[in-house]
Protein backbone atom coordinates (compact mmCIF):
# COMPACT_ATOMS: atom_id res chain seq x y z
CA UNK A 1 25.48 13.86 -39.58
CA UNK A 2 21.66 13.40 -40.73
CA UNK A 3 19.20 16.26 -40.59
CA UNK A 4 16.86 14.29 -40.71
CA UNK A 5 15.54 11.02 -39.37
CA UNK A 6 16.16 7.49 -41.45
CA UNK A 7 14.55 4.27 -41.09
CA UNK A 8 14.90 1.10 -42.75
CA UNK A 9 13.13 -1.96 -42.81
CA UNK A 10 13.37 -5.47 -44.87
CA UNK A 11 12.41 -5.64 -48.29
CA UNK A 12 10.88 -9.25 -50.23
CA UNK A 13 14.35 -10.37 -50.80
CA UNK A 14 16.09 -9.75 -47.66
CA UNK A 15 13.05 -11.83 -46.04
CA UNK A 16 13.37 -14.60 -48.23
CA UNK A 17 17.35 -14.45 -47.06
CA UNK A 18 16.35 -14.37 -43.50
CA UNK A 19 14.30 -17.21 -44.53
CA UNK A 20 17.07 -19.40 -45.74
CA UNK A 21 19.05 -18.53 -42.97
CA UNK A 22 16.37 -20.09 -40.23
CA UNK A 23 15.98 -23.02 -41.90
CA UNK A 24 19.58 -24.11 -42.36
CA UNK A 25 19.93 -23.05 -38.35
CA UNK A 26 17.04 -25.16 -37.86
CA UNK A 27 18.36 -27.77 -39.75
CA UNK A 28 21.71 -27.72 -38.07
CA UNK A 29 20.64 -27.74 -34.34
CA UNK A 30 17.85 -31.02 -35.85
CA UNK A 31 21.05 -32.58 -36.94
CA UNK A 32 22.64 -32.00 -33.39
CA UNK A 33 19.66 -33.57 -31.74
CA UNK A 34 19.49 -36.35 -33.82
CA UNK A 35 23.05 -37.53 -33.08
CA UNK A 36 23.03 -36.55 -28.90
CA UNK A 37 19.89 -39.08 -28.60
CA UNK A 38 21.63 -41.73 -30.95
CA UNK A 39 24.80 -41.76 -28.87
CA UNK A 40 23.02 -41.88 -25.56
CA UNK A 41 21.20 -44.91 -27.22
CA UNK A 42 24.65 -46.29 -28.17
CA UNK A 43 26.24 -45.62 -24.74
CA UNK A 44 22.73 -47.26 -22.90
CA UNK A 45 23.97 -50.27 -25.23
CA UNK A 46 27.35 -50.18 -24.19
CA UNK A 47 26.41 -50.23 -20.73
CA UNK A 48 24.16 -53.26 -20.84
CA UNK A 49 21.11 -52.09 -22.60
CA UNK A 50 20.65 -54.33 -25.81
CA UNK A 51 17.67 -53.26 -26.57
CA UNK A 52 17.21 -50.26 -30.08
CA UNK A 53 13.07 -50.04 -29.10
CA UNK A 54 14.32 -46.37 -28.26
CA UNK A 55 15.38 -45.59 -31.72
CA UNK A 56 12.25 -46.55 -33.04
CA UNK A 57 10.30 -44.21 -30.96
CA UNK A 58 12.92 -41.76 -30.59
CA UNK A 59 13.52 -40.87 -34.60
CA UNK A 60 10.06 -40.70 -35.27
CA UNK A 61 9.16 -38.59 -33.11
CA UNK A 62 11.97 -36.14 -33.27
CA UNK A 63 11.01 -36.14 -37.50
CA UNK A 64 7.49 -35.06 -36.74
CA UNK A 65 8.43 -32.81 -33.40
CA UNK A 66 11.27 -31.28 -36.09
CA UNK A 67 8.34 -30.40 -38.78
CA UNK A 68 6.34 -28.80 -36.48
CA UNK A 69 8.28 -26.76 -34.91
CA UNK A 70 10.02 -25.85 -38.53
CA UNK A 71 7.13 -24.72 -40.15
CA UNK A 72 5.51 -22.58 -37.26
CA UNK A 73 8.82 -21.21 -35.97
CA UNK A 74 10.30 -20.08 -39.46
CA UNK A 75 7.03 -18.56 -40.54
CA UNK A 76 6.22 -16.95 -37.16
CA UNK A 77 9.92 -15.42 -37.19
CA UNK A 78 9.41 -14.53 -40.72
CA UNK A 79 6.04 -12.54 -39.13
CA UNK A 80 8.03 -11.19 -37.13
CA UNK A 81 11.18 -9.56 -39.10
CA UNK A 82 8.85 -8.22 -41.43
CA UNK A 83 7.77 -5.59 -38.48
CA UNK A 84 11.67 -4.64 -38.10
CA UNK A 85 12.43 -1.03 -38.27
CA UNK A 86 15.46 0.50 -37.64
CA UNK A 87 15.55 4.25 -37.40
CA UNK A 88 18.99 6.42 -37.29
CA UNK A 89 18.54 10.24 -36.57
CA UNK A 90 21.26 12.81 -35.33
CA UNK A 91 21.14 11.99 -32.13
CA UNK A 92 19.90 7.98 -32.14
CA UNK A 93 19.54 4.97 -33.07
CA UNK A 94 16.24 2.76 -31.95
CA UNK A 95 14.74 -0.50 -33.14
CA UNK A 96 11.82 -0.72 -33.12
CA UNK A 97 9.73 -5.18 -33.76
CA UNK A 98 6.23 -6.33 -33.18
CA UNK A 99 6.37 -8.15 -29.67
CA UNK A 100 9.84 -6.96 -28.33
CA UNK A 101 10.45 -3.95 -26.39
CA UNK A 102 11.88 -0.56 -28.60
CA UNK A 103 15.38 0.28 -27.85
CA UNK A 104 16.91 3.51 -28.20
CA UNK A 105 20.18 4.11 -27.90
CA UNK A 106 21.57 7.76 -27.73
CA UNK A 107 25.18 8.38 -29.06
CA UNK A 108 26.27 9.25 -25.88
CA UNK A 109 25.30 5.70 -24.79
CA UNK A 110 26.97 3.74 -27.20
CA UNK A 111 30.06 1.41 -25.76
CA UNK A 112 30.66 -0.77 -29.38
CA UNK A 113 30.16 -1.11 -32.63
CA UNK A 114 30.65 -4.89 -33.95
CA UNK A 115 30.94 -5.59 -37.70
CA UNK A 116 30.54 -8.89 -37.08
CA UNK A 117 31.91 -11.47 -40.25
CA UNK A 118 28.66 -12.74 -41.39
CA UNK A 119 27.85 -8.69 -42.04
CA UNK A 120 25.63 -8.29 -39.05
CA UNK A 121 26.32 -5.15 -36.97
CA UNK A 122 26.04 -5.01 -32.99
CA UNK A 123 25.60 -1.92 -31.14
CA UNK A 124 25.78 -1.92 -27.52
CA UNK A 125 24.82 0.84 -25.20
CA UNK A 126 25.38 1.26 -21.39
CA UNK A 127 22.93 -1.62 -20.33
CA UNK A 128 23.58 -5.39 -20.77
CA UNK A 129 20.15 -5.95 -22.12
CA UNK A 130 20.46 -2.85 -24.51
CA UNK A 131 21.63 -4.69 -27.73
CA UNK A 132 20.96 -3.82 -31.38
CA UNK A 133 21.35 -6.29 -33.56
CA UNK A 134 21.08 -4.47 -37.53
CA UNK A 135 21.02 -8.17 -40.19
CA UNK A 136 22.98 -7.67 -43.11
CA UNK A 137 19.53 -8.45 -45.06
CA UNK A 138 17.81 -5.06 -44.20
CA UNK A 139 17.21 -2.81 -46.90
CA UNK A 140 19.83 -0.34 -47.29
CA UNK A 141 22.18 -2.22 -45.37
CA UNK A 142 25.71 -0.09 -47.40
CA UNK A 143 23.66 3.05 -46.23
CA UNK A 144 22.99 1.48 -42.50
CA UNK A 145 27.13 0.64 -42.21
CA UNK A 146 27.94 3.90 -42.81
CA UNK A 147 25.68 5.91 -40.70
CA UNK A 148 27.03 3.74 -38.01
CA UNK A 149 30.44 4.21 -38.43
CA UNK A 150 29.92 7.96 -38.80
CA UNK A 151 27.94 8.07 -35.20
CA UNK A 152 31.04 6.75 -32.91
CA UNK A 153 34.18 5.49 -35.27
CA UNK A 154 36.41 5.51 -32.22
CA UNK A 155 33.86 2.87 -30.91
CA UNK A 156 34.15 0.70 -33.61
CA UNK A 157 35.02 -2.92 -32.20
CA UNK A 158 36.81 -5.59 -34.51
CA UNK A 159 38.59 -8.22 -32.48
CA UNK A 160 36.37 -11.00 -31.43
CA UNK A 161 35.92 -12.26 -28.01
CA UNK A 162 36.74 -15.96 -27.97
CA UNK A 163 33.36 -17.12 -28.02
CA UNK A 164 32.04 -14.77 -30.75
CA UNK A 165 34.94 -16.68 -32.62
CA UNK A 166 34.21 -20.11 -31.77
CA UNK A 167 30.23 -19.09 -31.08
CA UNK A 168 29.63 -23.19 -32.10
CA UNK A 169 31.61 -23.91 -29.06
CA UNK A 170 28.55 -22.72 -27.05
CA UNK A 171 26.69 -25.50 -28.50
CA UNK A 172 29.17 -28.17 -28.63
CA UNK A 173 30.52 -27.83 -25.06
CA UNK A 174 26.85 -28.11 -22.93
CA UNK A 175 26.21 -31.49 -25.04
CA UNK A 176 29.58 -32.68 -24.31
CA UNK A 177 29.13 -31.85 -20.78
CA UNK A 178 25.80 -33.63 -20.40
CA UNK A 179 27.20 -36.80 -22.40
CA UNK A 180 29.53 -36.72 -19.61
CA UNK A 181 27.77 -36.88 -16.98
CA UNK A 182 25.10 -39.57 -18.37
CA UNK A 183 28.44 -41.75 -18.93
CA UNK A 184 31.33 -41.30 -16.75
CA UNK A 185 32.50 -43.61 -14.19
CA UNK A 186 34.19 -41.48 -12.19
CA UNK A 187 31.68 -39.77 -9.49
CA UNK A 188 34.41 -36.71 -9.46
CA UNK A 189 34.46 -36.23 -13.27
CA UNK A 190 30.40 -36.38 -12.61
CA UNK A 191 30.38 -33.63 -10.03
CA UNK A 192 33.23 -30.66 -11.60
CA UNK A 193 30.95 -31.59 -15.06
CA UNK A 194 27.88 -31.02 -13.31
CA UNK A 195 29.02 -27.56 -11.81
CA UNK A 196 30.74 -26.36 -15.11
CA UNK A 197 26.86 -27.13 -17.22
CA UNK A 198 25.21 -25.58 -14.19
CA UNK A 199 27.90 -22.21 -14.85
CA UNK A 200 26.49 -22.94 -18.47
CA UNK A 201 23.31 -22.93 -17.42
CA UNK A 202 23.16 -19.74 -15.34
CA UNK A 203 24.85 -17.63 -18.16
CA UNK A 204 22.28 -18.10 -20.56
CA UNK A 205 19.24 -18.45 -18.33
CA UNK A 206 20.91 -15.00 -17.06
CA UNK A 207 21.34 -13.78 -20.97
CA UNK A 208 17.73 -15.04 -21.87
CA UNK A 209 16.24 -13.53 -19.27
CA UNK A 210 17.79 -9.88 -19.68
CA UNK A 211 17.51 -9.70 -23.40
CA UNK A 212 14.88 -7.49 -25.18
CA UNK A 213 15.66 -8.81 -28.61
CA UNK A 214 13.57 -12.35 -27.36
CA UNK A 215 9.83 -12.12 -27.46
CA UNK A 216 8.03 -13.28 -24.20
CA UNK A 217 6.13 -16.11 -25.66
CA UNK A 218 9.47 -17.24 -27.05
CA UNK A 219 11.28 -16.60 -23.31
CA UNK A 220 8.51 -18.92 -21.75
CA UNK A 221 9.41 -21.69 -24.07
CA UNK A 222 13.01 -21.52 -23.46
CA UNK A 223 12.62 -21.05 -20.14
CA UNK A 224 10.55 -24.39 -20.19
CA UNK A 225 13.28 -26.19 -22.41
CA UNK A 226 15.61 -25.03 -19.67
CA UNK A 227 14.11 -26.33 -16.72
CA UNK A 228 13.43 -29.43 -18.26
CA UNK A 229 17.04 -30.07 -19.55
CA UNK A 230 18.39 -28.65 -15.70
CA UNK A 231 16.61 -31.31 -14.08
CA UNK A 232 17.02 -34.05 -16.21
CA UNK A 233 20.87 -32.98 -15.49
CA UNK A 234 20.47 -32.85 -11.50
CA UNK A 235 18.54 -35.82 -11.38
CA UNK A 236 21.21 -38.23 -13.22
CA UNK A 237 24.09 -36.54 -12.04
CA UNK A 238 22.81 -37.37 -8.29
CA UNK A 239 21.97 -40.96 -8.86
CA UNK A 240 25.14 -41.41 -10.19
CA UNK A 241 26.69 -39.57 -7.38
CA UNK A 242 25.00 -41.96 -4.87
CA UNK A 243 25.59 -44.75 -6.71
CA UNK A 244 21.98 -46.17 -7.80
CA UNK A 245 23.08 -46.30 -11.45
CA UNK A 246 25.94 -48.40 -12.31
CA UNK A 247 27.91 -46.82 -14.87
């Protein structure tokens, strides 16, 4: 058990890994974007809708929208990181990141201990919104895995949770769901889709909204994106409902 108190933050290189990682995530979920508003274009055409003057706005825009919001949000998370500190005494363990609130955990608080498989660790204390999340990239990372295991071994989680597994599902599933709903025929298959993305919905409105490892600037813009996506959902899924689209 330490005597003394540790702390660890990123070095140069584990930045520049962090880095990398964004932009491929940004990348990806681009790529995702790109291909829900081409085959809502392609399903407007099947349903009568000739006309590809959406494509030539919608690309466009989403190329320029997708460089803005690459270059600010990688360099401002970047900012960010580089303010993590992790500190690991004998009787905690608290993070501490410019623009989130510090969480301590005391040993006696601790439920789990994740190794997760991309070499992140989760520790989880008594409180949903009590979450520390140590990247593999910090400094000292072979020094950080041990400590942990030496605080609670007997807490040590490895089995996955289905969606930890599958964690793309989480992604896939809402898009198929709102695809769905902007296409089906059937006012039924409308209406149990509706309710399962509005179960969606709630979940991570309820997860954003609890977590302290999302800054508050950052919660306002989801929160935004959310609102915006739930009722573009409500508003479809009711004219279809009553009928004033023909689908």
């Amino acid at each position: 058990m330490l005597s003394v108190m540790s702390e660890f933050i990123f070095g140069k290189e584990g930045l520049s890994a962090l880095k990398k990682k964004f932009r491929i995530r940004i990348v990806f979920f681009f790529l995702i974007f790109i291909v829900v508003g081409i085959a809502f274009n392609f399903f407007n055409t099947q349903l009568g809708d000739n006309r590809l003057d959406g494509l030539f706005i919608f690309i466009p825009v989403s190329i320029l929208s997708f460089g803005f919001t690459y270059f600010r949000n990688v360099n401002r998370l970047i900012t960010i990181f580089g303010t993590y500190r992790l500190s690991i005494s004998d009787k905690f363990i608290r993070r501490d990141q410019s623009n989130l609130p510090s969480i301590t955990l005391f040993f006696d608080e601790i439920q789990s201990i994740r190794f997760q498989r991309n070499g992140n660790i989760i520790v989880k204390g008594e409180k949903k919104s009590d979450i520390i999340s140590i990247p593999h990239e910090v400094n000292g990372y072979a020094d950080i895995s041990a400590l942990i295991y030496d605080i609670a071994p007997e807490k040590v989680v490895t089995a996955e949770s289905f969606f930890e597994k599958y964690r793309i599902l989480t992604t896939i599933i809402p898009i198929s769901l709102m695809l769905i709903i902007y296409v089906s025929q059937n006012k039924i298959v409308t209406w149990i889709s509706s309710i399962l993305l509005a179960i969606f919905f709630i979940i991570g409105f309820n997860e954003i909204r609890l977590s302290k490892n999302i800054s508050p600037s950052n919660k306002k813009r989801l929160y935004f994106f959310f609102w915006v996506i739930v009722f573009a959902v409500i508003f479809v899924a009711f004219e279809v409902m009553a009928g004033f689209i023909t689908i």
